[in-house]
Protein backbone atom coordinates (compact mmCIF):
# COMPACT_ATOMS: atom_id res chain seq x y z
CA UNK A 1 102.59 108.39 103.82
CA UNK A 2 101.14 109.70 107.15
CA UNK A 3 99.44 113.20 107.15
CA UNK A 4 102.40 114.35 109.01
CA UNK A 5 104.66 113.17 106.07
CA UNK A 6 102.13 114.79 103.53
CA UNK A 7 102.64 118.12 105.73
CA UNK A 8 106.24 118.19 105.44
CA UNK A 9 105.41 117.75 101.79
CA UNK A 10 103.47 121.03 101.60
CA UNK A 11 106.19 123.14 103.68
CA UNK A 12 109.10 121.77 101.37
CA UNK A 13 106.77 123.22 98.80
CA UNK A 14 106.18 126.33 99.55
CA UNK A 15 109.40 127.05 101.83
CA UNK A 16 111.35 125.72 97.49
CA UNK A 17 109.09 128.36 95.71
CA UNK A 18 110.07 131.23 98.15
CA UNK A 19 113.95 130.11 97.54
CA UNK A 20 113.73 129.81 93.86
CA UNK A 21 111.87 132.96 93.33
CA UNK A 22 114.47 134.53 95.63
CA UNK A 23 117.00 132.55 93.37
CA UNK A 24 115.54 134.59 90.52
CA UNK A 25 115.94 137.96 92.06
CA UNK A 26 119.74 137.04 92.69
CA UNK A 27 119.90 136.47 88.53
CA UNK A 28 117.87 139.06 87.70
CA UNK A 29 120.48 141.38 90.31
CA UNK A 30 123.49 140.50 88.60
CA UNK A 31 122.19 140.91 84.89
CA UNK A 32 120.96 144.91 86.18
CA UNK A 33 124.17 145.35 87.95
CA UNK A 34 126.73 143.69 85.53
CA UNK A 35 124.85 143.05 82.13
CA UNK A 36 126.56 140.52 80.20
CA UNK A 37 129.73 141.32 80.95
CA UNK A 38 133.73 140.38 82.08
CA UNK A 39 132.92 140.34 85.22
CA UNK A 40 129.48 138.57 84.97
CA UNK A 41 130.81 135.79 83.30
CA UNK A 42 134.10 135.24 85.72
CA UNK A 43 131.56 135.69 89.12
CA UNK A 44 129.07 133.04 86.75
CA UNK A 45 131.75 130.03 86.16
CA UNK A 46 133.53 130.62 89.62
CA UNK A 47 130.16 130.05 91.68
CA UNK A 48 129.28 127.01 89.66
CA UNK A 49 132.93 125.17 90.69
CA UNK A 50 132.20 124.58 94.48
CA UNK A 51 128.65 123.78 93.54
CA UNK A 52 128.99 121.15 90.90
CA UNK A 53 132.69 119.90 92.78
CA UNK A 54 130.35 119.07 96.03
CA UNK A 55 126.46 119.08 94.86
CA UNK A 56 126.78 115.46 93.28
CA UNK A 57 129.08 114.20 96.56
CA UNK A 58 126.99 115.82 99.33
CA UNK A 59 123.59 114.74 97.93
CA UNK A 60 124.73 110.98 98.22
CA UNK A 61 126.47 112.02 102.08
CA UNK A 62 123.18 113.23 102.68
CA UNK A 63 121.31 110.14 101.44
CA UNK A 64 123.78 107.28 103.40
CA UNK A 65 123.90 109.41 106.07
CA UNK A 66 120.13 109.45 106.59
CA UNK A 67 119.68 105.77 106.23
CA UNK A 68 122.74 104.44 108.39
CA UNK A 69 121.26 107.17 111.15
CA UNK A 70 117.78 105.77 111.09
CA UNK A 71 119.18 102.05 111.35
CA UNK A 72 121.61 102.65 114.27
CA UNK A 73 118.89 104.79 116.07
CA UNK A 74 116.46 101.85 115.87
CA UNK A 75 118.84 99.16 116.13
CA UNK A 76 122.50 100.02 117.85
CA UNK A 77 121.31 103.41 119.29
CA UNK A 78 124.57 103.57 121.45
CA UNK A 79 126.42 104.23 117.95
CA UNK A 80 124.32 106.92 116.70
CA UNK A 81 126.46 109.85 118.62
CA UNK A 82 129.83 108.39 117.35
CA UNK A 83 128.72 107.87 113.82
CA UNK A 84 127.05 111.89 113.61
CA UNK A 85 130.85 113.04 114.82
CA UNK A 86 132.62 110.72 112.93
CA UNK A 87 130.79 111.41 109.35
CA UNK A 88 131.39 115.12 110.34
CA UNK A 89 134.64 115.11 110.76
CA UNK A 90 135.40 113.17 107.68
CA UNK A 91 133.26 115.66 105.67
CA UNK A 92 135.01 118.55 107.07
CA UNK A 93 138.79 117.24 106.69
CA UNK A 94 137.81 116.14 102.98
CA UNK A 95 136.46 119.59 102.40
CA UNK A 96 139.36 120.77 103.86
CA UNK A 97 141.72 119.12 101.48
CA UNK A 98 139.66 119.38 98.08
CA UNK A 99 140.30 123.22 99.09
CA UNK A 100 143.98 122.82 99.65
CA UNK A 101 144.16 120.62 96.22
CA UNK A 102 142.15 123.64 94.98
CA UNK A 103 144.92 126.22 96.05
CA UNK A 104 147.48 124.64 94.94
CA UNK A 105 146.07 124.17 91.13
CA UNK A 106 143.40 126.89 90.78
CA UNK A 107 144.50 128.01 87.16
CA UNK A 108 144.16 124.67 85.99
CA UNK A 109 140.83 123.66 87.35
CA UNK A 110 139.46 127.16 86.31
CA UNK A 111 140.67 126.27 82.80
CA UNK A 112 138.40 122.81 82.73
CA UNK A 113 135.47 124.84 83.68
CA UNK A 114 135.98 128.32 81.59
CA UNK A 115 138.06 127.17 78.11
CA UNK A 116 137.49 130.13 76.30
CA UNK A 117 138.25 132.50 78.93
CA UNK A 118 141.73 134.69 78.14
CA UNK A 119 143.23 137.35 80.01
CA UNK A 120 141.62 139.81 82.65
CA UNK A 121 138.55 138.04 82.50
CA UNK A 122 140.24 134.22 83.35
CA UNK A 123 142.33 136.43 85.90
CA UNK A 124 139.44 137.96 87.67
CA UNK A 125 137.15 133.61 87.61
CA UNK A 126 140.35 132.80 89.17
CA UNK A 127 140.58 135.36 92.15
CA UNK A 128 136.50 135.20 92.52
CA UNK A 129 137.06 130.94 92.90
CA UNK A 130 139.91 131.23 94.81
CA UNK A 131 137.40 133.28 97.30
CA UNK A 132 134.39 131.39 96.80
CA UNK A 133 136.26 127.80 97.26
CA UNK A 134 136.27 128.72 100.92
CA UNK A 135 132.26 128.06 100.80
CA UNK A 136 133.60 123.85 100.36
CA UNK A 137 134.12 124.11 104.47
CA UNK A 138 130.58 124.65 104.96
CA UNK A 139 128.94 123.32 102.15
CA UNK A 140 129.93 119.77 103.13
CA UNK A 141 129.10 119.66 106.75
CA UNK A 142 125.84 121.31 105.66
CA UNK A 143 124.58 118.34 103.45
CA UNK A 144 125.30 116.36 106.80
CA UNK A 145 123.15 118.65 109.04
CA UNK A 146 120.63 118.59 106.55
CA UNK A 147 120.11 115.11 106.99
CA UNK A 148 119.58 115.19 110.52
CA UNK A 149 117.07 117.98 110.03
CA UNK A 150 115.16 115.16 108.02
CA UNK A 151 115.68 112.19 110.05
CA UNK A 152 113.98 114.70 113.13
CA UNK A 153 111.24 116.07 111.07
CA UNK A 154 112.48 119.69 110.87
CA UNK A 155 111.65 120.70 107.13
CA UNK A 156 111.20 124.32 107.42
CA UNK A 157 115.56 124.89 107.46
CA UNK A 158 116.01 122.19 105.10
CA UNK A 159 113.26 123.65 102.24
CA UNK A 160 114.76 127.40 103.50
CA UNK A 161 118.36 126.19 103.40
CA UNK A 162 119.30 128.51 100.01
CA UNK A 163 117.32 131.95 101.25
CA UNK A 164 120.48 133.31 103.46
CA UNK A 165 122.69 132.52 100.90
CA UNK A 166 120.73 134.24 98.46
CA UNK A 167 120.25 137.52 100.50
CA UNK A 168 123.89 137.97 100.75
CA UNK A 169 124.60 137.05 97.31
CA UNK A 170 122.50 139.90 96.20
CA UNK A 171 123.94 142.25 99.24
CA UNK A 172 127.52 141.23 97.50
CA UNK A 173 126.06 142.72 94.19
CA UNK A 174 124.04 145.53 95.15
CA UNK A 175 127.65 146.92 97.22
CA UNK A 176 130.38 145.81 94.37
CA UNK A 177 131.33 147.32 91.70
CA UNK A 178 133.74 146.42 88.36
CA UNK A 179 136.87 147.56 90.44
CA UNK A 180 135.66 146.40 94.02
CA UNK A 181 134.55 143.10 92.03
CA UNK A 182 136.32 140.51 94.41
CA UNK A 183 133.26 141.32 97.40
CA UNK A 184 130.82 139.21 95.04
CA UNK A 185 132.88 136.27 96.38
CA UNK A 186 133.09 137.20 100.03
CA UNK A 187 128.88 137.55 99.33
CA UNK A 188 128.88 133.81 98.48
CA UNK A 189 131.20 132.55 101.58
CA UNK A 190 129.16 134.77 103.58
CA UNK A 191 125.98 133.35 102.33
CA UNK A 192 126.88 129.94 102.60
CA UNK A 193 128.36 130.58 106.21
CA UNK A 194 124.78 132.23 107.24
CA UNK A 195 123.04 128.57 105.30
CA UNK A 196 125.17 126.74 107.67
CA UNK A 197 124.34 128.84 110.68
CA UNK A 198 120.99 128.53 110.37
CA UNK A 199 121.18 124.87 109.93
CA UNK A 200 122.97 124.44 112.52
CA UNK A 201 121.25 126.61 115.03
CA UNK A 202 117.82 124.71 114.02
CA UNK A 203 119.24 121.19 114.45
CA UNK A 204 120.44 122.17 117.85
CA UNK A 205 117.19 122.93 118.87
CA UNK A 206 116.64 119.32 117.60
CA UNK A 207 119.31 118.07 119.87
CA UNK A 208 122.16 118.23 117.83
CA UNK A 209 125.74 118.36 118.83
CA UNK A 210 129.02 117.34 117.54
CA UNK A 211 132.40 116.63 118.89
CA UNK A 212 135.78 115.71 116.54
CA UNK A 213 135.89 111.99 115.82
CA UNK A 214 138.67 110.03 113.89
CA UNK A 215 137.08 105.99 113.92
CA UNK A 216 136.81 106.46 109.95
CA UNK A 217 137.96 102.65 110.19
CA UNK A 218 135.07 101.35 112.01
CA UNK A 219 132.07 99.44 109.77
CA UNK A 220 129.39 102.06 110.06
CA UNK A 221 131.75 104.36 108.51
CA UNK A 222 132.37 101.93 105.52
CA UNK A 223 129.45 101.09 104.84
CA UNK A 224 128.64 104.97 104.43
CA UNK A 225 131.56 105.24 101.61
CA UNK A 226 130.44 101.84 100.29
CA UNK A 227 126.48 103.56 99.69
CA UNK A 228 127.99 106.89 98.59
CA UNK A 229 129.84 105.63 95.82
CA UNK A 230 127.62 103.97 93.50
CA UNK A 231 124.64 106.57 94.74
CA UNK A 232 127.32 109.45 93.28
CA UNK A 233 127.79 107.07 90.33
CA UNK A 234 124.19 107.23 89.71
CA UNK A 235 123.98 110.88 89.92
CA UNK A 236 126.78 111.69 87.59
CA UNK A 237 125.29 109.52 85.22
CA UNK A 238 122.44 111.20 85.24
CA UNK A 239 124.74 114.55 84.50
CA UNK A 240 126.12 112.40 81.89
CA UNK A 241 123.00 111.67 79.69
CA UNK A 242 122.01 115.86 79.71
CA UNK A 243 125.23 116.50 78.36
CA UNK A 244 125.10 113.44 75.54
CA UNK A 245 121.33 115.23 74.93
CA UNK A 246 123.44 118.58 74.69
CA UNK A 247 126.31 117.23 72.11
CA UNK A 248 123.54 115.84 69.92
CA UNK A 249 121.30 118.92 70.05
CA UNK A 250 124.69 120.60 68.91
CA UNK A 251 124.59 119.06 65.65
CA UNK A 252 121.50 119.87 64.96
CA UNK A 253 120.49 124.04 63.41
CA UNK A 254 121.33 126.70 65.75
CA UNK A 255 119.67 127.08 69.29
CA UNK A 256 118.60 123.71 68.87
CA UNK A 257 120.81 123.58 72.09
CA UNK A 258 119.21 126.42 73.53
CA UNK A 259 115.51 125.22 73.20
CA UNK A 260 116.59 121.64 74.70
CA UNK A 261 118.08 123.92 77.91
CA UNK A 262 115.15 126.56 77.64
CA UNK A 263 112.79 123.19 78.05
CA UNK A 264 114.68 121.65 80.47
CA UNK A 265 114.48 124.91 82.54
CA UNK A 266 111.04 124.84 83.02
CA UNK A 267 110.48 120.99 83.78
CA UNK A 268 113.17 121.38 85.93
CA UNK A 269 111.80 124.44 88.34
CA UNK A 270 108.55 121.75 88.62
CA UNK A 271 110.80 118.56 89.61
CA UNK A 272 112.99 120.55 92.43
CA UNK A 273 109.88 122.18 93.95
CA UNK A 274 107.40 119.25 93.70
CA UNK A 275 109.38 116.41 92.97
CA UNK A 276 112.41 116.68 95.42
CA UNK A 277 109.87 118.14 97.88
CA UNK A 278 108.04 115.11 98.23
CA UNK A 279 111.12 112.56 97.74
CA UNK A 280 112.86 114.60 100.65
CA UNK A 281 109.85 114.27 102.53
CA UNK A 282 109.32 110.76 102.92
CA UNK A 283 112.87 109.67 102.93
CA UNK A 284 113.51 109.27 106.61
CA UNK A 285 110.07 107.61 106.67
CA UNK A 286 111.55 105.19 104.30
CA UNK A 287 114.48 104.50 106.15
CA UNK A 288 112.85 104.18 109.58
CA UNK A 289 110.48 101.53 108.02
CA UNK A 290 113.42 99.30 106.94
CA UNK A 291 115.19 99.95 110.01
CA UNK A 292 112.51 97.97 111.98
CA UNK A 293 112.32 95.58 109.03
CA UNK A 294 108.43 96.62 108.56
CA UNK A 295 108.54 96.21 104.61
CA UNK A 296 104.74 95.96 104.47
CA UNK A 297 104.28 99.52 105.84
CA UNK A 298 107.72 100.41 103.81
CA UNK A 299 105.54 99.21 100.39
CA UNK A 300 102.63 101.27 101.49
CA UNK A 301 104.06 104.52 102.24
CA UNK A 302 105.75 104.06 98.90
CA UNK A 303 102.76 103.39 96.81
CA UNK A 304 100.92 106.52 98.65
CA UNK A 305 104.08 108.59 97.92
CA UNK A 306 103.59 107.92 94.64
CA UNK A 307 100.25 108.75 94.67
CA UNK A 308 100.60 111.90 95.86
CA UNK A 309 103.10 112.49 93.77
CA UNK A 310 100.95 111.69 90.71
CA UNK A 311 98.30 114.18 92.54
CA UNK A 312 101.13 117.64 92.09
CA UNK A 313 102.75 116.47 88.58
CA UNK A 314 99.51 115.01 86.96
CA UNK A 315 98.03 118.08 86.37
CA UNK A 316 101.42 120.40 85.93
CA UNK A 317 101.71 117.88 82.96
CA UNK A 318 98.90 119.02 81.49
CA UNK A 319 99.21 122.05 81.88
CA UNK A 320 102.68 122.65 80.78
CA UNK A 321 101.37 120.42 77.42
CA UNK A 322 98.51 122.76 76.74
CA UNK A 323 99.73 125.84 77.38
CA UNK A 324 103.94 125.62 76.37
CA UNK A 325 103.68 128.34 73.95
CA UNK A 326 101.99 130.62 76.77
CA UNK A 327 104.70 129.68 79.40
CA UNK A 328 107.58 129.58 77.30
CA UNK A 329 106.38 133.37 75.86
CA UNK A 330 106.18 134.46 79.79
CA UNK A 331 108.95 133.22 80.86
CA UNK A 332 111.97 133.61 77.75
CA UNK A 333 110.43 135.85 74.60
CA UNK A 334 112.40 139.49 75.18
CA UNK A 335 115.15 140.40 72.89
CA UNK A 336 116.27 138.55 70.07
CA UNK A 337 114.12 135.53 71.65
CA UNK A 338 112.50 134.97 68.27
CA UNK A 339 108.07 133.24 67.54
CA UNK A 340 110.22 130.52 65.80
CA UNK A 341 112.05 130.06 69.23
CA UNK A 342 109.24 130.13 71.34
CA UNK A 343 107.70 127.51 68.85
CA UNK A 344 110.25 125.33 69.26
CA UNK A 345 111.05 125.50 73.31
CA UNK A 346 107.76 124.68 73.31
CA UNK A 347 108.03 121.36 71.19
CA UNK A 348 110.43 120.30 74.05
CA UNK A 349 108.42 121.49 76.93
CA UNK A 350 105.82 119.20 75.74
CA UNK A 351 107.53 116.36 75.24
CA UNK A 352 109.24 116.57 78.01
CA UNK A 353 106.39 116.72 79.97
CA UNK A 354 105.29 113.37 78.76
CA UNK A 355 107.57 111.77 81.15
CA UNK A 356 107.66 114.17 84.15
CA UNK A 357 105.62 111.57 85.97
CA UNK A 358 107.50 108.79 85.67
CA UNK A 359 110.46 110.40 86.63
CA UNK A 360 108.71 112.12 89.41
CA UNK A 361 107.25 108.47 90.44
CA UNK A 362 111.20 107.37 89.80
CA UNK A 363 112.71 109.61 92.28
CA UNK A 364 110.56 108.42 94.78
CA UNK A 365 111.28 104.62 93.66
CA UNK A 366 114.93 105.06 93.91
CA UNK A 367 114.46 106.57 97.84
CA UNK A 368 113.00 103.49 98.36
CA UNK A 369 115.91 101.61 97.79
CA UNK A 370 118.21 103.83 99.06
CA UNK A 371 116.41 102.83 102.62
CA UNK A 372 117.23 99.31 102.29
CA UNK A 373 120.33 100.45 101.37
CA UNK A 374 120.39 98.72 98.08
CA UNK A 375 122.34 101.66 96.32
CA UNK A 376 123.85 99.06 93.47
CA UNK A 377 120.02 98.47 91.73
CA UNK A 378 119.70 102.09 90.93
CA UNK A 379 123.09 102.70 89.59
CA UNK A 380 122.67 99.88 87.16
CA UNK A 381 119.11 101.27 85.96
CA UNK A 382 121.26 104.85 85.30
CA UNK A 383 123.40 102.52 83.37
CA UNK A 384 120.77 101.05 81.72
CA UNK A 385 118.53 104.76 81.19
CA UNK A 386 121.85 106.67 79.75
CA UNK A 387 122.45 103.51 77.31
CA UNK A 388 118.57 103.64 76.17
CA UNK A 389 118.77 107.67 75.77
CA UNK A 390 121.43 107.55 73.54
CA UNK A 391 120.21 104.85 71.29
CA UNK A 392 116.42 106.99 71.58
CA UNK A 393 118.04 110.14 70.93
CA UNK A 394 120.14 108.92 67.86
CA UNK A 395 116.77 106.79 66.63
CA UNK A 396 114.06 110.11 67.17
CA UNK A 397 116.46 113.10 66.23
CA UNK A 398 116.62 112.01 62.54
CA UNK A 399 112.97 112.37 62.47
CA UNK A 400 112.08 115.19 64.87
CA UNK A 401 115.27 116.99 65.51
CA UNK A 402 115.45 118.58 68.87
CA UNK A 403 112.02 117.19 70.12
CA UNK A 404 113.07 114.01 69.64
CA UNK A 405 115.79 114.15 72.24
CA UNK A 406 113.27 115.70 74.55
CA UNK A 407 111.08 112.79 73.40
CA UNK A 408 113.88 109.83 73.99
CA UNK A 409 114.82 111.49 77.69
CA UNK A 410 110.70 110.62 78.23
CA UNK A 411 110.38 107.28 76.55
CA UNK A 412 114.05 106.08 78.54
CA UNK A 413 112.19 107.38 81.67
CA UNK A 414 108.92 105.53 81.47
CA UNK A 415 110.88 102.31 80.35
CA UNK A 416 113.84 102.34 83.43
CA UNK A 417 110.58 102.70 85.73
CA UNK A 418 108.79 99.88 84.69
CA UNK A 419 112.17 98.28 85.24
CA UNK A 420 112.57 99.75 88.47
CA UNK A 421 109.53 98.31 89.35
CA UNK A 422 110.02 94.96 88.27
CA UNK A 423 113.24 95.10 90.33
CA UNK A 424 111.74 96.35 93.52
CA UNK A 425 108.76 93.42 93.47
CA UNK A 426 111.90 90.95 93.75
CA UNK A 427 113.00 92.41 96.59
CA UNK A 428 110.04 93.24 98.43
CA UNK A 429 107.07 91.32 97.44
CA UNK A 430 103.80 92.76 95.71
CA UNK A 431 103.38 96.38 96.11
CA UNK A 432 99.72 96.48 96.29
CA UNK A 433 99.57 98.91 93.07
CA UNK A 434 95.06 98.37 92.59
CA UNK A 435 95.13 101.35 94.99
CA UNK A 436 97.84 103.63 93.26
CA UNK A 437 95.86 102.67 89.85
CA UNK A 438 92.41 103.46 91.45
CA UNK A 439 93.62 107.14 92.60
CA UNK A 440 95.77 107.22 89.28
CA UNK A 441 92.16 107.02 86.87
CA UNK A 442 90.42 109.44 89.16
CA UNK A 443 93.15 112.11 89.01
CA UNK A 444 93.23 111.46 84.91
CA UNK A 445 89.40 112.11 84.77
CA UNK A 446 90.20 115.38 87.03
CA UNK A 447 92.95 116.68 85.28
CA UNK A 448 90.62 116.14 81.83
CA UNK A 449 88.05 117.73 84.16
CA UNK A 450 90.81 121.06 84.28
CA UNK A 451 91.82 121.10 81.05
CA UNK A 452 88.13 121.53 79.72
CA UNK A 453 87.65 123.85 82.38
CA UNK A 454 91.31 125.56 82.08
CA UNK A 455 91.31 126.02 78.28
CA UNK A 456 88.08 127.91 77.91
CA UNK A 457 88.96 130.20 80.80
CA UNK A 458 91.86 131.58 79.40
CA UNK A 459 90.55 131.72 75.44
CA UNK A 460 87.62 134.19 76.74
CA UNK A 461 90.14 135.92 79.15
CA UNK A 462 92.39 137.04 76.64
CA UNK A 463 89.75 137.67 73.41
CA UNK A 464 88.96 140.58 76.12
CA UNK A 465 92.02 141.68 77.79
CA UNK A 466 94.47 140.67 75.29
CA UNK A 467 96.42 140.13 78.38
CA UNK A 468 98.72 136.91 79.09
CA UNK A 469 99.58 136.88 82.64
CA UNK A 470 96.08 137.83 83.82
CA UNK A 471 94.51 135.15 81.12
CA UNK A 472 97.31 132.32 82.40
CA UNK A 473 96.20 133.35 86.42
CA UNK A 474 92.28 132.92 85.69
CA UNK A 475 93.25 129.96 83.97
CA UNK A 476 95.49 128.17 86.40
CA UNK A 477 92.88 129.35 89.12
CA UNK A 478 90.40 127.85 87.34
CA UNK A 479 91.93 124.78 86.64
CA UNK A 480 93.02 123.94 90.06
CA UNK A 481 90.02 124.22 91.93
CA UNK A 482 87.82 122.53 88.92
CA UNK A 483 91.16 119.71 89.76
CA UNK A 484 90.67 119.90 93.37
CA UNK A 485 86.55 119.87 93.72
CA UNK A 486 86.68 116.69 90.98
CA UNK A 487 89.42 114.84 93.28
CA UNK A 488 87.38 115.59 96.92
CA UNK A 489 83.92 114.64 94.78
CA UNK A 490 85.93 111.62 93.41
CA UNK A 491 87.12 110.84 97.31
CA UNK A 492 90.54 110.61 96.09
CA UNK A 493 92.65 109.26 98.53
CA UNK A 494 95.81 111.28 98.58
CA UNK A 495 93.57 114.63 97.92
CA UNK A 496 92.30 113.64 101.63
CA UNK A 497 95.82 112.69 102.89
CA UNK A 498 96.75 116.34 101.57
CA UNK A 499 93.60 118.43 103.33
CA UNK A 500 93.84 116.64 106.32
CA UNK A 501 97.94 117.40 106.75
CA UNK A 502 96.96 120.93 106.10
CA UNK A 503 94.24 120.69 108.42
CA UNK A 504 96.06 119.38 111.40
CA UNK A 505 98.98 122.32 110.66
CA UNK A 506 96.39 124.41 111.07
CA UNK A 507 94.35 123.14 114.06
CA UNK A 508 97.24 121.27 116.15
CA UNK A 509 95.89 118.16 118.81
CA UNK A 510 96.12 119.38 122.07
CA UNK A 511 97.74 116.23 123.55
CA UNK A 512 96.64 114.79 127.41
CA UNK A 513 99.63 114.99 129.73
CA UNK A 514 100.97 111.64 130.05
CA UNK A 515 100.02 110.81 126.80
CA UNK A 516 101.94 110.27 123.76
CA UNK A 517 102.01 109.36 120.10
CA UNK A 518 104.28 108.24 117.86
CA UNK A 519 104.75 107.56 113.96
CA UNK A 520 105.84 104.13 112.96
């Protein structure tokens, strides 16, 4: 990973936390306008459908799309205008029909996604999806324009992508009311008409352009739909083993379901700011590398990847191990949220967090073959991880109940990596790993380095205040720069791929006319 890569890293970061806190403010809107209510819960299941129909789908566009791009721009770069177009317009006239198929059988789909619903409160999920199935014609082409935002290094949009939907969502609320109800749909189309927009307008700065184009029969187009299938596969499988967790967790005493999703909550705000942020960033590094067949560099940027990923999640880890009950209080204990739920949210947070790594590390892994567009390797170790979860979860939930399924997701994580891999050394050679492992001790002996540091910070900090949030700051203050001072004393290497990104944001090279650089 070049310091340019490890740049994009940090604005994907930051640019993620902005959206999600924004994300926040949209929930926190609706519950002060609305309450838990008829209305909440129709506007609630009708802006899930168009999500989960195209989230899964567009995510693997996005991914072939990105990797077939970077190959014909190296390779056939005469075929790179035709292919954009093309994939496009396919997206758009498939878009187009899952909302005509939509139309014509909206009471039914509604029904698979709201069961329970009955009378003016299935009537009103229907109208507000009817409305907010209109968002499919620019969700689509979005995951498309996305990609080329990636490919020419243009992360700001991409990490930003969710903030104009979010403004309008929370205009929507802020001017509706229970009889004026059906403008919290128009907010969404709106919102994901502005996403688009500014997409759009940023990759045209970027060169873009696009024309109609029908060759969906030519090979560049097949081999996209023969990469998005099993990649999708993969995905939904992934769906697949939260809701096996979920059925199990169902059997178990009440809100044993709950904690699990309370848990998985938390590790999941660190894995789409940090994780994805990182995996998104070195993608179309990735891909370039294997276009120009330069699978030495290719192993390298993927074992420094990893290291910097193992740099962000180490200490998260640690921190969401030692202080769950704090978090988990913050975050979910108002209302009936009971001690004995905190307690046991916090049992899952923990074990959880056992295995963020790995399937931080994993996410990465599986970009890596996505780039030399080996899609069929991952969807088999999805195979393999959902058949291991179940047989975990069914082993550890006799002993340990709900943490046990939190435990099992961990332990199948950890295992399908090694796997992973094992797999990827057959394709590619030796990775090189005595430099990951080298980095890997001296972040272990920093993040014990913040935990003794951390832990007494926030003891003394609330004996006095009796405070939480201020106690948690000083502590996570703390922490990091005791983590960061021990990593720059240590000279670890990705801590100095990190500063030096920064740095150059910062301080841009003045280049000599006539002069140019480039990144392999």
């Amino acid at each position: 990973m070049s310091s340019k890569t490890a740049t994009y890293t940090v604005i994907l970061i930051f640019t993620t936390i902005f959206a999600k806190v924004l994300g926040f403010a949209r929930e926190l809107t609706l519950a002060y306008a609305y309450g838990a209510s008829s209305v909440s819960d129709a506007y609630v299941v009708a802006f899930s459908i168009p999500t989960i129909i195209f989230s899964g789908i567009g995510t693997a566009v996005l991914t072939s799309y990105i990797s077939i791009y970077t190959s014909l721009q190296r390779n056939r770069p005469e075929e790179v205008k035709r292919f954009n177009n093309s994939v496009t317009t396919l997206v758009f006239l498939l878009s187009l029909a899952t909302l005509g198929v939509f139309l014509l059988l909206e009471e039914p789909i509604v029904r698979l996604f709201a069961v329970g619903f009955e009378g003016e409160t299935f009537s009103r999920a229907v109208l507000l999806s009817k409305i907010m199935m209109i968002s499919v014609l620019f969700i689509g082409v979005y995951f498309v324009i996305q990609g080329y935002l990636q490919i020419y290094g243009s992360f700001f949009a991409v990490g930003m992508v969710s903030v104009p939907l979010n403004i309008f969502v929370v205009l929507s609320i802020l001017l509706s009311d229970e009889e004026h109800y059906a403008m919290l749909g128009w907010g969404v189309v709106a919102g994901y008409a502005a996403s688009w927009l500014m997409l759009y307008i940023a990759a045209k700065r970027k060169g873009y352009s696009f024309r109609p184009c029908f060759h969906f029969g030519e090979p560049n187009i097949r081999h996209l739909v023969m990469m998005v299938i099993p990649i999708f596969l993969g995905k939904s499988i992934t769906q697949l083993n939260t809701m096996i967790d979920r059925t199990i967790a169902s059997t178990l005493p009440e809100g044993s379901v709950s904690a699990l999703s309370y848990g998985n909550r938390i590790i999941g705000f660190v894995t789409a700011v940090f994780v994805v942020s990182v995996a998104t960033a070195i993608f179309p590094q990735l891909s370039r590398l294997s276009a120009v067949k330069n699978i030495r560099k290719l192993k390298s940027t993927f074992v420094t990847s990893a290291g910097i990923m193992s740099l962000i999640v180490l200490p998260i880890s640690a921190g969401a191990m030692i202080f769950s009950k704090e978090f988990v209080t913050l975050l979910f204990q108002r209302g009936a949220f009971t001690d004995y739920d905190v307690e046991r949210t916090a049992q899952v947070v923990v074990f959880y967090a056992i295995g963020l790594l790995a399937f931080s590390i994993k996410d990465v892994m599986l970009n890596v073959f996505y780039a030399i567009q080996d899609t069929v390797t991952p969807t088999v170790n999805s195979v393999v991880a959902l058949g291991l979860n179940t047989v975990l979860n069914l082993v550890l939930v006799k002993k340990m109940a709900h943490s046990g399924l939190a435990l099992a997701t961990s332990l199948s994580g950890i295992i399908t990596l090694i796997m992973l891999f094992i797999s990827l050394r057959r394709r590619v050679g030796p990775l090189g790993l005595k430099a990951l492992f080298l980095s890997l001790g001296k972040m272990l002996l920093a993040t014990v380095g913040m935990a003794l540091a951390a832990m007494p910070v926030y003891d003394f900090c609330f004996l006095h205040t009796k405070m939480m949030i201020p106690s948690l700051l000083a502590a996570v203050l703390c922490g990091a720069l005791v983590y960061g001072g021990l990593n720059i004393l240590l000279r670890t290497r990705e801590m100095g791929l990190l500063v030096v990104g920064i740095w150059e944001r910062l301080h841009p090279v003045r280049r000599t006319p006539g002069r140019s650089s480039g990144e392999a």
